[in-house]
C-alpha atoms as a PDB file:
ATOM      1  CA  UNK A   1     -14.025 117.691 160.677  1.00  0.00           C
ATOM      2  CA  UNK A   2     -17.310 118.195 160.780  1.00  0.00           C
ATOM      3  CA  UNK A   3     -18.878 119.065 163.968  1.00  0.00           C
ATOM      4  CA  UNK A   4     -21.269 117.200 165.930  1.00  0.00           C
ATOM      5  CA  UNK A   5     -22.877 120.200 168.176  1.00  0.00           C
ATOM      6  CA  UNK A   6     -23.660 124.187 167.717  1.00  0.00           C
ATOM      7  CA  UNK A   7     -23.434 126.734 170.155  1.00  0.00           C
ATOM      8  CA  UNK A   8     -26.019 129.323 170.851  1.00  0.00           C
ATOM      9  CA  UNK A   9     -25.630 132.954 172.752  1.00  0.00           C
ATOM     10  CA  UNK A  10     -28.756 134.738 174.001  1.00  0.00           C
ATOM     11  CA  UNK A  11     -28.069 138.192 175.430  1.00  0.00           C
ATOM     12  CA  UNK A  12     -30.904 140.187 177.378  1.00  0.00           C
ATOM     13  CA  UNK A  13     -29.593 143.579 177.047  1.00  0.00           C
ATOM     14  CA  UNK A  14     -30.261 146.575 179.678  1.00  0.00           C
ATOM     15  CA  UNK A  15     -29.520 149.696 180.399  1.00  0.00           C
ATOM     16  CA  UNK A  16     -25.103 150.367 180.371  1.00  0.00           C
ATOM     17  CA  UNK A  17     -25.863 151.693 183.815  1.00  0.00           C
ATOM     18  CA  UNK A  18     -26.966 149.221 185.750  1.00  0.00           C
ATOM     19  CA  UNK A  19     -25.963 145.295 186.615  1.00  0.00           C
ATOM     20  CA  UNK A  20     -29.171 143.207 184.248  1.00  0.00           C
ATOM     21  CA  UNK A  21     -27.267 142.463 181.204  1.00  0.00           C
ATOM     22  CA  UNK A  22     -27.326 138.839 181.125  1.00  0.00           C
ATOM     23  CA  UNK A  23     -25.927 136.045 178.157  1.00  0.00           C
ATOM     24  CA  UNK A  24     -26.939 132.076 178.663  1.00  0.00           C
ATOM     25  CA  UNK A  25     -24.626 129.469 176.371  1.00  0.00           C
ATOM     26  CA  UNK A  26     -26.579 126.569 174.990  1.00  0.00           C
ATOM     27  CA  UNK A  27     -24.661 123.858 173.384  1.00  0.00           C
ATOM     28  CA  UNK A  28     -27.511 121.350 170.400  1.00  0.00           C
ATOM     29  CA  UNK A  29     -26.274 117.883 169.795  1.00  0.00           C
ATOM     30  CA  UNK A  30     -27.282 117.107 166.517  1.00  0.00           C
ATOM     31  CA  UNK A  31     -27.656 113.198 167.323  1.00  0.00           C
ATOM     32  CA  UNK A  32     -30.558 113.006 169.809  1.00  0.00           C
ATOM     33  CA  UNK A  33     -31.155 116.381 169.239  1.00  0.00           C
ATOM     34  CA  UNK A  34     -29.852 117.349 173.127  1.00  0.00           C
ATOM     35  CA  UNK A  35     -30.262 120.334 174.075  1.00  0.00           C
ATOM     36  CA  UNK A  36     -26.969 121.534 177.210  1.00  0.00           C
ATOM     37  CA  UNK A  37     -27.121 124.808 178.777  1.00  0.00           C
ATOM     38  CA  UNK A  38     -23.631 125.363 179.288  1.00  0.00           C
ATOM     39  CA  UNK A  39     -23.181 128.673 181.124  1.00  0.00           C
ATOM     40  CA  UNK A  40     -25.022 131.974 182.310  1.00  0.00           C
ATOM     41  CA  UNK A  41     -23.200 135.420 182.724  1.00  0.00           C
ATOM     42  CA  UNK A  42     -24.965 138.199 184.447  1.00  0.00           C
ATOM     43  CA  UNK A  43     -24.357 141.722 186.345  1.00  0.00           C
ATOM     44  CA  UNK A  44     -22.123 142.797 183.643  1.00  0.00           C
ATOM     45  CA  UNK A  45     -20.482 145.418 184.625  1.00  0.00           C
ATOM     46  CA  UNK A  46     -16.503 144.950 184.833  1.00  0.00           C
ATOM     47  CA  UNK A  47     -14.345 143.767 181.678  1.00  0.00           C
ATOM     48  CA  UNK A  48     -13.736 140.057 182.512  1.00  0.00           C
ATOM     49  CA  UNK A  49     -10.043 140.618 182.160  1.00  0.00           C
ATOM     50  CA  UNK A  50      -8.629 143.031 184.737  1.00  0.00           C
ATOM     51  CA  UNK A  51      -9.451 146.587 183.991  1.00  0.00           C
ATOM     52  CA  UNK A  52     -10.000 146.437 180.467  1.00  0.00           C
ATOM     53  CA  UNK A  53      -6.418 147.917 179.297  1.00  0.00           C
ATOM     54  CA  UNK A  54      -5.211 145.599 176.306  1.00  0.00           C
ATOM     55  CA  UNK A  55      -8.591 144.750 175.498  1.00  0.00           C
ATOM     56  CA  UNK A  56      -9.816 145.278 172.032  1.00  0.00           C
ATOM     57  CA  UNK A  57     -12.716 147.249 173.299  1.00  0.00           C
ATOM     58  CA  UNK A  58     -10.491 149.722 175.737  1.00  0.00           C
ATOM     59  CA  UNK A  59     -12.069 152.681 173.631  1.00  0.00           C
ATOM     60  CA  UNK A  60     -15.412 152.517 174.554  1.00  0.00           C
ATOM     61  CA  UNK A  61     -16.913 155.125 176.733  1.00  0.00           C
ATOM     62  CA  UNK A  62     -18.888 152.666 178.811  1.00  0.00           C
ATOM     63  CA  UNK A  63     -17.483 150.115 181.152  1.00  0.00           C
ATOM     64  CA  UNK A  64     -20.433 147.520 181.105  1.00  0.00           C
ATOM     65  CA  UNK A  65     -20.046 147.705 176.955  1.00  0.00           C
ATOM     66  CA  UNK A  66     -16.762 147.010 177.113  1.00  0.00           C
ATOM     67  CA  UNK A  67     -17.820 143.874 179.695  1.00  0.00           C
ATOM     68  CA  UNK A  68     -20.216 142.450 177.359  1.00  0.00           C
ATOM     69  CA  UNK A  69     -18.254 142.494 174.235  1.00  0.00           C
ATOM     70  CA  UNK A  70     -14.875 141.056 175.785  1.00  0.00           C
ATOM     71  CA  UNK A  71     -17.131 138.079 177.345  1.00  0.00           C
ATOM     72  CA  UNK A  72     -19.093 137.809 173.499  1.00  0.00           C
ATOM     73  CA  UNK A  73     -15.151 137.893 171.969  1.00  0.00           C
ATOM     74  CA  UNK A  74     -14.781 134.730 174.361  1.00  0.00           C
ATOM     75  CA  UNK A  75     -17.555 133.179 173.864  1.00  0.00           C
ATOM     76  CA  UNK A  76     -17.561 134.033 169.998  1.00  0.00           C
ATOM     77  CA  UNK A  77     -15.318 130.659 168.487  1.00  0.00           C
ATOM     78  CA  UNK A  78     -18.266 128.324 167.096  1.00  0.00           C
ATOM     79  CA  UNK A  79     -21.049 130.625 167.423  1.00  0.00           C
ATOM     80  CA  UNK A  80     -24.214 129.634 164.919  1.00  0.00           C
ATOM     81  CA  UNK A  81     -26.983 132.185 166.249  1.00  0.00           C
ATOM     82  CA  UNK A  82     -27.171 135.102 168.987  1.00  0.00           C
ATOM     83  CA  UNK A  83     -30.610 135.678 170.276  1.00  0.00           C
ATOM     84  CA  UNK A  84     -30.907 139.196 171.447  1.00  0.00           C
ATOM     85  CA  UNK A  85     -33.605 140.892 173.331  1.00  0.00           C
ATOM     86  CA  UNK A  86     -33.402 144.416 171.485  1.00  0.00           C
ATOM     87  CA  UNK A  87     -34.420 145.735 168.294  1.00  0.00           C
ATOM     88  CA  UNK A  88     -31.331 145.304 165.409  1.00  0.00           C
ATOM     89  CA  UNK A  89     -32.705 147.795 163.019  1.00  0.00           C
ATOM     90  CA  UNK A  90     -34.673 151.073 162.990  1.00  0.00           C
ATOM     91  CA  UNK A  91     -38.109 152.453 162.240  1.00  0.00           C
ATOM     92  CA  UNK A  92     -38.820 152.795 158.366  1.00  0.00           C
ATOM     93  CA  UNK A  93     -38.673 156.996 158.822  1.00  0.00           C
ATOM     94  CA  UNK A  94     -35.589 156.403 160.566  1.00  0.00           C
ATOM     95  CA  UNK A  95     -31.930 155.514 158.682  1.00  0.00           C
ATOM     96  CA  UNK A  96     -33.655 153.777 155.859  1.00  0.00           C
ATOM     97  CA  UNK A  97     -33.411 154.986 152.342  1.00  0.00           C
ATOM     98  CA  UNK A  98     -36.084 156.219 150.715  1.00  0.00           C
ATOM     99  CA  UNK A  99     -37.201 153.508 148.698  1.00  0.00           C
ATOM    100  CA  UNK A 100     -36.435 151.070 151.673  1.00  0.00           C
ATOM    101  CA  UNK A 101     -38.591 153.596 154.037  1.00  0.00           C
ATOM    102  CA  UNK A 102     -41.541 153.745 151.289  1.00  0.00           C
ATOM    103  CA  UNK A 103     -42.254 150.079 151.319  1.00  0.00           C
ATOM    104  CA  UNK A 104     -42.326 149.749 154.431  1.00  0.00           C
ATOM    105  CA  UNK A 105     -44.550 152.030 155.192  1.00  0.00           C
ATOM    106  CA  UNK A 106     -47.062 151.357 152.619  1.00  0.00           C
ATOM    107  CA  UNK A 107     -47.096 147.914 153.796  1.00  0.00           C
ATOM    108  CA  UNK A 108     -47.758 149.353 157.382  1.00  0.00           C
ATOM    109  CA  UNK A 109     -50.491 151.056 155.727  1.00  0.00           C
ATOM    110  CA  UNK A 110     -51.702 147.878 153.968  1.00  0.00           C
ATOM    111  CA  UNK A 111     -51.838 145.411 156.819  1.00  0.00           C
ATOM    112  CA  UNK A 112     -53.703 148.543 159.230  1.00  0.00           C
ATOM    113  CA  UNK A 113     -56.112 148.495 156.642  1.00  0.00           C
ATOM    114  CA  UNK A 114     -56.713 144.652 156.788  1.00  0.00           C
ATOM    115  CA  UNK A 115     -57.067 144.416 160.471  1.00  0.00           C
ATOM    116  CA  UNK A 116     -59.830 147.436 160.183  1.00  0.00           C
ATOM    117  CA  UNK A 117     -61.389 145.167 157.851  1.00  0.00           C
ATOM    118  CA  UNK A 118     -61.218 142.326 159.864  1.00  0.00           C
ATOM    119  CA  UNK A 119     -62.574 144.247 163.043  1.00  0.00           C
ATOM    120  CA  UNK A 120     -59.848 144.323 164.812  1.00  0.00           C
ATOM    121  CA  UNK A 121     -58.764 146.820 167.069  1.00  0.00           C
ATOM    122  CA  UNK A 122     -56.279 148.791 164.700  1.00  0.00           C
ATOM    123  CA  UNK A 123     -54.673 151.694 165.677  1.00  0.00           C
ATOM    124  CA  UNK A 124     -52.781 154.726 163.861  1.00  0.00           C
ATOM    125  CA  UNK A 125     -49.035 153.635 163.572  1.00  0.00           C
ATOM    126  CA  UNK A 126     -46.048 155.942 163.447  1.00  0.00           C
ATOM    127  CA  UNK A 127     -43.424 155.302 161.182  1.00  0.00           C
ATOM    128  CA  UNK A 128     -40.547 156.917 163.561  1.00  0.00           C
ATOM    129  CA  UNK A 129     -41.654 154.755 166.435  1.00  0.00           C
ATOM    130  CA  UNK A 130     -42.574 151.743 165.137  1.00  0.00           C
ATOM    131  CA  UNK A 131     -41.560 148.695 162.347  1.00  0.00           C
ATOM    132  CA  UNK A 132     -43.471 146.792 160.407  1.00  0.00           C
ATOM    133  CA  UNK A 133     -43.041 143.654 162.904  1.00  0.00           C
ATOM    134  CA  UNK A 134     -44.425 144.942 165.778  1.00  0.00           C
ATOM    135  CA  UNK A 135     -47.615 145.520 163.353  1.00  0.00           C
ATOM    136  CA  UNK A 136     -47.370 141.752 162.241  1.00  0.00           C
ATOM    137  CA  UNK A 137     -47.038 140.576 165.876  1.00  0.00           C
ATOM    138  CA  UNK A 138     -49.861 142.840 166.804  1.00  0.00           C
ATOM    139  CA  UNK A 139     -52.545 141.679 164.289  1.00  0.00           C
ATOM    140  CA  UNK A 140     -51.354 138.389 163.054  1.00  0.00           C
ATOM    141  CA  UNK A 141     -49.320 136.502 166.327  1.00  0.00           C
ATOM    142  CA  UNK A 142     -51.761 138.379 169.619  1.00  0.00           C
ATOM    143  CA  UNK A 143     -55.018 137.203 168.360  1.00  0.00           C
ATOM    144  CA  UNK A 144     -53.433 133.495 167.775  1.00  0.00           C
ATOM    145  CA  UNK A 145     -52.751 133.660 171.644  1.00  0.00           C
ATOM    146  CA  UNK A 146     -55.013 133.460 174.930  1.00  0.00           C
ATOM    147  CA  UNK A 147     -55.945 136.915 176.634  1.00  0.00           C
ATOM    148  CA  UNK A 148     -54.115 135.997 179.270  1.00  0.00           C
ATOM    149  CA  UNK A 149     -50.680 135.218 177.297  1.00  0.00           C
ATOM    150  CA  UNK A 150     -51.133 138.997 175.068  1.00  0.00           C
ATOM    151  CA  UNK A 151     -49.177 141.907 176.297  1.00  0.00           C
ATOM    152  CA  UNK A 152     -49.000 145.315 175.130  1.00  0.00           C
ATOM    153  CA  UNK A 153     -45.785 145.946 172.347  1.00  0.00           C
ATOM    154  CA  UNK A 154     -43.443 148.254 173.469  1.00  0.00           C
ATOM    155  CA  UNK A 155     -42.557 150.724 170.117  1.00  0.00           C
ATOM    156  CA  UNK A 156     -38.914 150.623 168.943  1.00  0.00           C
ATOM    157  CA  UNK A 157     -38.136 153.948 169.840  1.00  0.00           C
ATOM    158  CA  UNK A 158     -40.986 154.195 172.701  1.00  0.00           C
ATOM    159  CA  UNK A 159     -40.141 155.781 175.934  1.00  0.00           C
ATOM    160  CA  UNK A 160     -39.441 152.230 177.232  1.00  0.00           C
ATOM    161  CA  UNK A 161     -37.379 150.538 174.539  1.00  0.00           C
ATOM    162  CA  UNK A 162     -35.743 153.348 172.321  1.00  0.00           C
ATOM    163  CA  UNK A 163     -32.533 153.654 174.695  1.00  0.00           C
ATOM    164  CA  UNK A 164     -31.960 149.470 174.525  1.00  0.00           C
ATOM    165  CA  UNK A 165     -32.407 150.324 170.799  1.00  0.00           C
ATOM    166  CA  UNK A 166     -29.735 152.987 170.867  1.00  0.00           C
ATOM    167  CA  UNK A 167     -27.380 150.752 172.982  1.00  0.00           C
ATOM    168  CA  UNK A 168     -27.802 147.937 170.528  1.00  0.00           C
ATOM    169  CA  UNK A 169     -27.416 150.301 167.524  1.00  0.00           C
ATOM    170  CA  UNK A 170     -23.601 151.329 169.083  1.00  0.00           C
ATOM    171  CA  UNK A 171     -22.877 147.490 170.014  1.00  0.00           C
ATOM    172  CA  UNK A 172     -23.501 146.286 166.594  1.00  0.00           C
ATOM    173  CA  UNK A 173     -21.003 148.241 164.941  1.00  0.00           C
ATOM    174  CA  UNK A 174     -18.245 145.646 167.217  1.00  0.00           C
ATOM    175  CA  UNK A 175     -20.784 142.487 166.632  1.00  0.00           C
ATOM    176  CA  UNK A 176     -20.225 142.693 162.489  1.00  0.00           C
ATOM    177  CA  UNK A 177     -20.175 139.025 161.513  1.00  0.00           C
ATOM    178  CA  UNK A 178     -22.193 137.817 163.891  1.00  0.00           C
ATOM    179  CA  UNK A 179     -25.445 135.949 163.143  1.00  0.00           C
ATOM    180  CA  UNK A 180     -28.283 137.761 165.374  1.00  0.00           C
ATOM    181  CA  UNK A 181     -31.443 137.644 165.598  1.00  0.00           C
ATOM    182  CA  UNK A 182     -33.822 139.327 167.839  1.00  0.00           C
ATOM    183  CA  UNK A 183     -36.320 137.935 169.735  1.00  0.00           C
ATOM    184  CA  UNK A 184     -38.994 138.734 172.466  1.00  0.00           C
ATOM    185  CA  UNK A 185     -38.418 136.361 175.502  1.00  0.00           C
ATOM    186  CA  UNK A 186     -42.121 137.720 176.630  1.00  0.00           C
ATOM    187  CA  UNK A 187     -43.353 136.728 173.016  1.00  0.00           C
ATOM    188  CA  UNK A 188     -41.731 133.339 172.790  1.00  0.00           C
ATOM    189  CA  UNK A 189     -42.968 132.468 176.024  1.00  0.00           C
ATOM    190  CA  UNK A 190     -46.293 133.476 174.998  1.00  0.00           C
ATOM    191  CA  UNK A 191     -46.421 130.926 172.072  1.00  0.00           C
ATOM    192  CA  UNK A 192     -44.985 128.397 174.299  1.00  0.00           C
ATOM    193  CA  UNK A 193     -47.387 128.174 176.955  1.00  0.00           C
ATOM    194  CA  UNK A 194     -49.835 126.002 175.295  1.00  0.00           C
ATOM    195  CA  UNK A 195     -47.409 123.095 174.231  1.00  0.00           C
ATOM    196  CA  UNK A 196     -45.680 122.931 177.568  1.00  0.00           C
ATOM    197  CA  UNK A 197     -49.303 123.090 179.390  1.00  0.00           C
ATOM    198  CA  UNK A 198     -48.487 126.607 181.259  1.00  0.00           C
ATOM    199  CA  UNK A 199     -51.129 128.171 183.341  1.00  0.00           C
ATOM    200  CA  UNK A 200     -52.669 130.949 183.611  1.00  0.00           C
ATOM    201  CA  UNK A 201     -51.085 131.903 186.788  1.00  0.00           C
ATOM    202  CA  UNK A 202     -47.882 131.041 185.984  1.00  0.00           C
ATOM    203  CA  UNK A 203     -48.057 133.074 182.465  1.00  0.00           C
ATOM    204  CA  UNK A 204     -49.174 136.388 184.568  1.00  0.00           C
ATOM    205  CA  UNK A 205     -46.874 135.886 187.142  1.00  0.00           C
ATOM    206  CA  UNK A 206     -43.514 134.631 185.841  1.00  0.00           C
ATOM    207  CA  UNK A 207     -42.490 137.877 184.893  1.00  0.00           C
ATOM    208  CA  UNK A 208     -42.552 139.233 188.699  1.00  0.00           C
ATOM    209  CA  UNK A 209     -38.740 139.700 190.216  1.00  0.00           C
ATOM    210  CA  UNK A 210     -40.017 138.032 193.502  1.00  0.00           C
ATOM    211  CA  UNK A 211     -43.362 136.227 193.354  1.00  0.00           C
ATOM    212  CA  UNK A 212     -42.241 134.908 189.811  1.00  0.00           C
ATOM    213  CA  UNK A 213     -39.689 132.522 190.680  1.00  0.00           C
ATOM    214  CA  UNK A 214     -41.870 129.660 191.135  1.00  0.00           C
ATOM    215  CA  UNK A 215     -43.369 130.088 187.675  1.00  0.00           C
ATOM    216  CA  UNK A 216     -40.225 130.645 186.133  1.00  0.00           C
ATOM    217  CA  UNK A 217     -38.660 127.345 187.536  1.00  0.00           C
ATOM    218  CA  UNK A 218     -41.674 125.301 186.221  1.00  0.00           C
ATOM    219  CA  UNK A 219     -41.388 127.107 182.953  1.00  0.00           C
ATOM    220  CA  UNK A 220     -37.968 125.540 182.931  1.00  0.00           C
ATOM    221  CA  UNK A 221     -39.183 121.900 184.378  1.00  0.00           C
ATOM    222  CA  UNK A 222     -41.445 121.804 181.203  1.00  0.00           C
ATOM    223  CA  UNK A 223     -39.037 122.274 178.991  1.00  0.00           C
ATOM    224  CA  UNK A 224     -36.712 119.950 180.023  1.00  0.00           C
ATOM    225  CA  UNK A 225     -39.544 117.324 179.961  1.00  0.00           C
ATOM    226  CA  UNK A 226     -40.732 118.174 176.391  1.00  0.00           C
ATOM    227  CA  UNK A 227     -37.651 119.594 175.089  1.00  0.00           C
ATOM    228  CA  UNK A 228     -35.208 117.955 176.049  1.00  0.00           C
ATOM    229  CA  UNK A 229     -33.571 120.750 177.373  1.00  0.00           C
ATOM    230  CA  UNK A 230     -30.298 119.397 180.295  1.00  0.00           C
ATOM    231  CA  UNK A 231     -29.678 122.220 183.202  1.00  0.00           C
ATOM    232  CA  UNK A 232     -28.097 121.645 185.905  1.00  0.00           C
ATOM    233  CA  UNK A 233     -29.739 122.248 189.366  1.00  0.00           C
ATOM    234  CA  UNK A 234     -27.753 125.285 190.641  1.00  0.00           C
ATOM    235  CA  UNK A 235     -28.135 126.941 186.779  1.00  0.00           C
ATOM    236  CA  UNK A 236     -32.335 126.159 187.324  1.00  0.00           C
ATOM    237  CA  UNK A 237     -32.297 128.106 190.567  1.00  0.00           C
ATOM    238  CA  UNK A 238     -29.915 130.742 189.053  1.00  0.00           C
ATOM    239  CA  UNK A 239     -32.146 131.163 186.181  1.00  0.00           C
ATOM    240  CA  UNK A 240     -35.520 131.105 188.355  1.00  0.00           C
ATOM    241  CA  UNK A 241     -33.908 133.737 190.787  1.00  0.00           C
ATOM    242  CA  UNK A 242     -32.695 136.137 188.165  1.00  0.00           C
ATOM    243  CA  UNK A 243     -35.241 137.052 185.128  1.00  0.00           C
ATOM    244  CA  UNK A 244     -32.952 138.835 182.870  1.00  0.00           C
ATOM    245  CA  UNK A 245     -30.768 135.384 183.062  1.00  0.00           C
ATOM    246  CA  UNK A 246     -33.925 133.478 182.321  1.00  0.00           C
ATOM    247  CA  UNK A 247     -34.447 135.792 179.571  1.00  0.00           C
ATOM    248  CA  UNK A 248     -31.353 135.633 178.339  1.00  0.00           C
ATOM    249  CA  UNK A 249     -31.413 131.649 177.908  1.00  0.00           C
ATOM    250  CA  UNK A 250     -34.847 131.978 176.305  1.00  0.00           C
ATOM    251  CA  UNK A 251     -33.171 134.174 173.473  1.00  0.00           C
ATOM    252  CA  UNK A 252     -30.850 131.621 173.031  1.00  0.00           C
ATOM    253  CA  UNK A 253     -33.528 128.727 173.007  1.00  0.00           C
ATOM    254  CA  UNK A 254     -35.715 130.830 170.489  1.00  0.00           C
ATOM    255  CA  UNK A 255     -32.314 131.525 168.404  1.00  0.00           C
ATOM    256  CA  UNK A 256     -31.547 127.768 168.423  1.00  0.00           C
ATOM    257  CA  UNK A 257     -35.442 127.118 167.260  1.00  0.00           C
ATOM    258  CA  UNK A 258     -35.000 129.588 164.550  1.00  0.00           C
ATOM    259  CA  UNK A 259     -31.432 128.033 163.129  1.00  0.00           C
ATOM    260  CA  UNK A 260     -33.885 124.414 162.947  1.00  0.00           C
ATOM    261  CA  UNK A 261     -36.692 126.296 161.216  1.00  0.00           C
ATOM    262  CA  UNK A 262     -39.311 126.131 163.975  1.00  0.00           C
ATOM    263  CA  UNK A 263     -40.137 130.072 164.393  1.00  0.00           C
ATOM    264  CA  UNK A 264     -42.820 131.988 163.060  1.00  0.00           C
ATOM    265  CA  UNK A 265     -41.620 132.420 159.282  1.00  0.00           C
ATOM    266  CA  UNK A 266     -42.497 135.773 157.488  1.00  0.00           C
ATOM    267  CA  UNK A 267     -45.421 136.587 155.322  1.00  0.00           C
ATOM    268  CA  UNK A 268     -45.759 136.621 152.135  1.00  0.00           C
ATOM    269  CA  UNK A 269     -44.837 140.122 150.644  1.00  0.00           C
ATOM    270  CA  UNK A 270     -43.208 141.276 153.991  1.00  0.00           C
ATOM    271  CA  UNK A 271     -40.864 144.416 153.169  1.00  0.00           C
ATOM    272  CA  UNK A 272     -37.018 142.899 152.469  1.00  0.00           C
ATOM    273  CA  UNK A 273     -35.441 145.359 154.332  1.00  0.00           C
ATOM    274  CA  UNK A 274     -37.344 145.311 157.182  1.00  0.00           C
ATOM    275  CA  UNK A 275     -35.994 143.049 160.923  1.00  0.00           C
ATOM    276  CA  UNK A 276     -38.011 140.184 161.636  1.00  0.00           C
ATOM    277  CA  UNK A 277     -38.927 139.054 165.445  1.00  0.00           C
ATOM    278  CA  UNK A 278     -38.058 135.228 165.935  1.00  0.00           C
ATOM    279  CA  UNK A 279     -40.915 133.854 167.792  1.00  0.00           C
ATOM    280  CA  UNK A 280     -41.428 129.411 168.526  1.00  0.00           C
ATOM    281  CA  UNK A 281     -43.859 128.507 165.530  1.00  0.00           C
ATOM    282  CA  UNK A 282     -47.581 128.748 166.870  1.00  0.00           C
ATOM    283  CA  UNK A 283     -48.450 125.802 164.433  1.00  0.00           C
ATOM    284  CA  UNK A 284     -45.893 123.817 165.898  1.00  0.00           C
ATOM    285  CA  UNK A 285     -46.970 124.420 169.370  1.00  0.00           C
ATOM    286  CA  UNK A 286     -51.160 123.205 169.044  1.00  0.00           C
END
């Protein structure tokens, strides 16, 4: 029997040590294209079923791993799309094969050279560090947006984002068969703020654990107008109070746009075995 709705995850992962790993549950209704958050998990830190003996994740070394993947083993049945908030593959120089490494880095090379040409700021890129996305998103997605929507890209395997990287990297080894995608809540946001009519304010402020929850909470209001996105009241305050929860149901919102074809696609000639960074399609939001 076919179904008549699909179920999304989006998982903003932190650090195993402390209590920010958060996953939102949308449910899409194919007729009237509805669009139900159904549940937010956050401060992940115990195994949802006792202690984690009998649990098919027992082994693991970490306590808050072995949290998140018993409540994604739960949640799994009738999964289309994860959004997560972390890098799923590596820097060309890193764990590719040669040929795979190669391409990717001449294409690096290629699309540096292009934004020289086009007087853009372009700056030396290291291979180790950094993917050909973040090069995309730097020349080809930041000048699309408003000064005050860009941000500066964190590198893969930066000082800020190379231990999420690692912690992904061990997760997916549990998550085979699962249908993820990564995406930048900051980024989808970003592209977002012109169809929903954000301001300026509320774009440099949303992000702040405090002063942002007003912004956040109109972020959501918007969307529920034009999107037709349903939340409850105690999930909008939940989601305004807590920013890794609100980014955690914007990787599933961006996952759910991806699985109906509204993100960014990729360009022309963009290395195969290179990861892609779902992002809301900026044509589709002018």
């Amino acid at each position: 029997m076919k179904r008549e709705s699909r179920r999304y995850l989006g998982v903003e992962l932190a650090g195993a040590k402390n209590q920010k790993t958060a996953v939102a549950v949308l449910e899409w209704y194919a007729k009237g294209e509805k669009i139900f958050l159904l549940d937010i998990h956050d401060r992940l830190t115990h195994v949802p079923r006792g202690s984690g003996e009998g649990t098919h994740h027992a082994h693991l070394h970490h306590p808050g791993d072995e949290a998140l993947l018993e409540l994604i083993d739960e949640l799994n049945e009738g999964i289309a799309r994860t959004g997560v908030n972390t890098a799923l593959d590596l820097p060309p120089a890193i764990g590719k094969s040669a040929r795979a490494a190669a391409s990717e880095i001449q294409w690096m090379r290629e699309i540096t050279r292009k934004a020289t040409r086009s007087k853009l700021k372009a700056l030396e890129f290291t291979p180790y560090t950094q993917r050909p996305v973040e090069l995309w998103i730097r020349y080809h997605i930041m000048p699309e947006l408003e000064p005050h929507e860009r941000f500066e890209i964190d590198e893969t395997l930066g000082g800020n984002r190379a231990p999420l990287t690692a912690r992904m990297h061990y997760l997916q080894r549990y998550l085979k068969g699962m249908n993820l995608t990564e995406v930048w809540p900051k980024l989808s946001v970003a592209v977002l703020a012109a169809s929903l009519g954000l301001s300026k304010r509320t774009i440099q402020c949303y992000r702040h654990l405090e002063e942002g929850v007003h912004a956040r909470e109109e972020i959501l209001e918007r969307l529920t107008e034009k999107e037709e996105v349903f939340i409850y009241e105690r999930d909008v305050r939940k989601l305004s109070s807590n920013l890794a929860s609100f980014d955690a149901f914007i990787c599933a919102y961006t996952a759910l746009l991806a699985d109906l074809g509204r993100t960014e696609k990729k360009p022309k000639g963009y290395p195969a075995s290179a990861g892609w960074v779902h992002c809301p399609s900026i044509s589709g939001t002018k």
